[in-house]
Protein backbone atom coordinates (compact mmCIF):
# COMPACT_ATOMS: atom_id res chain seq x y z
CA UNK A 1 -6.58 -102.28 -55.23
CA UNK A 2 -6.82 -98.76 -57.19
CA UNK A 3 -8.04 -97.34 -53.60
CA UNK A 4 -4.84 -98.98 -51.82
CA UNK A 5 -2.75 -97.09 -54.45
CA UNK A 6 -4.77 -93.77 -54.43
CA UNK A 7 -3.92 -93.45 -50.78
CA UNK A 8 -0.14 -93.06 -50.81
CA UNK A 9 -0.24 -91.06 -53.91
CA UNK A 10 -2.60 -88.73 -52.42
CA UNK A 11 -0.80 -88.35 -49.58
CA UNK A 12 2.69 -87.88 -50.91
CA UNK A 13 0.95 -84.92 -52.91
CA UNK A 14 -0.67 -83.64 -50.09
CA UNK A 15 3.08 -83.73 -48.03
CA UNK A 16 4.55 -82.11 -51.23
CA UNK A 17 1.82 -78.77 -51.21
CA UNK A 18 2.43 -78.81 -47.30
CA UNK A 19 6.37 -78.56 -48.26
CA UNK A 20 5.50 -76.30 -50.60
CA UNK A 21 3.26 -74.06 -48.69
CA UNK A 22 5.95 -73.56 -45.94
CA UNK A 23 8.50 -72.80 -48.06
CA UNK A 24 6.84 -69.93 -49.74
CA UNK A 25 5.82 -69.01 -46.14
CA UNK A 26 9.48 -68.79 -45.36
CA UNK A 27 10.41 -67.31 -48.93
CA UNK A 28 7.91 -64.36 -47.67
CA UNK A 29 9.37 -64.21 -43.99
CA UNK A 30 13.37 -64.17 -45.94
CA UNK A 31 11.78 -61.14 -48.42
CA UNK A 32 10.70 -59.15 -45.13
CA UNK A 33 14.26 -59.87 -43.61
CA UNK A 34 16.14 -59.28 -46.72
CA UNK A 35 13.45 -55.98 -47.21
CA UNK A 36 14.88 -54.97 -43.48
CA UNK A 37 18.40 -55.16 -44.26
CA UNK A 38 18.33 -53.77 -47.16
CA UNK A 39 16.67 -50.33 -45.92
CA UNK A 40 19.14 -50.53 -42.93
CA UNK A 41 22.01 -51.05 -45.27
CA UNK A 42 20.52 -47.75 -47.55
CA UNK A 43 20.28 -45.49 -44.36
CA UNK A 44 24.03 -46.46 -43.32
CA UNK A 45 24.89 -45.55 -46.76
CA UNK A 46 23.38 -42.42 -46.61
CA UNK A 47 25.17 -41.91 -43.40
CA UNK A 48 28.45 -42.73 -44.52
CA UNK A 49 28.17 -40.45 -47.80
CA UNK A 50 27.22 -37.56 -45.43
CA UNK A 51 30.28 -38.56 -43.12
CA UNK A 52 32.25 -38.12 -46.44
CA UNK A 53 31.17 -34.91 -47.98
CA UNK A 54 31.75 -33.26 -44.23
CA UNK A 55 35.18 -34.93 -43.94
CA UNK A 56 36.13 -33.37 -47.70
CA UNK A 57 34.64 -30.38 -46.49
CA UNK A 58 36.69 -30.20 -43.10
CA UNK A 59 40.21 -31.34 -45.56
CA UNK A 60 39.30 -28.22 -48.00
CA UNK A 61 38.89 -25.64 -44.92
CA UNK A 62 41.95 -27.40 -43.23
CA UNK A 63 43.76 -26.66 -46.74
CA UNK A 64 42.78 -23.03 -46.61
CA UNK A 65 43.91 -22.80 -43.23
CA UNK A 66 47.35 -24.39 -43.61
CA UNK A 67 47.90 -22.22 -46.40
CA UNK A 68 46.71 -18.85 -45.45
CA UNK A 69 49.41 -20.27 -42.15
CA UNK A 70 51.95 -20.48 -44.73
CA UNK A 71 51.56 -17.17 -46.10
CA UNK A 72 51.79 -15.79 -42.23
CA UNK A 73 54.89 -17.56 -41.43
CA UNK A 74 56.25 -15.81 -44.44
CA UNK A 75 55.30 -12.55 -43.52
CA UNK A 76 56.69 -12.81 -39.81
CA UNK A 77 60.11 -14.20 -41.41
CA UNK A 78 60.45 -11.39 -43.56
CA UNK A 79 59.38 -9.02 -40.44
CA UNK A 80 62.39 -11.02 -38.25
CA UNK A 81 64.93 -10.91 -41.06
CA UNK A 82 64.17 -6.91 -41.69
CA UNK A 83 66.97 -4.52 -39.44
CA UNK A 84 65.78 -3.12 -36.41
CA UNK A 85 64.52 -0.14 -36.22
CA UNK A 86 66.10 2.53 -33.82
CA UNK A 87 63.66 4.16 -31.87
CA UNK A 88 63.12 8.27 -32.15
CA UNK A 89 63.92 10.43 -29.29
């Protein structure tokens, strides 16, 4: 009778390591996944902080320019406003 009992018990524990075995096969096989996304997910933040340090860089020069416009339309007011000259001669 105590061999009749050892069988199902020995079984059920040998089921349980097997369920146990694949699962920390599949633990390792999610850590290589997870491992994968995460260094795709690092270089796409890298990308996207390079995107944004050129785009500040582009709105700074675009600043300059708009203001260095300003100070031209200024000048070419004051030149239109000014009386005309009467030529020599």
């Amino acid at each position: 009778m105590f061999q009749t009992k050892q069988y199902p018990t020995t079984a059920r524990a040998l089921g349980v390591a097997i369920v146990a075995a694949l699962g920390l096969a599949s633990c390792a096989t999610y850590n290589d996944d997870f491992a994968r996304i995460n260094t795709r997910l690092d270089h796409l933040d890298a990308k996207v902080q390079g995107a944004a340090q050129s785009a500040e860089s582009a709105n700074q020069s675009a600043q300059q320019a708009n203001q260095r416009l300003d100070q031209m339309e200024s000048r070419v007011r004051q030149l239109e406003a000014a009386p005309r000259r009467t030529p020599r001669g």
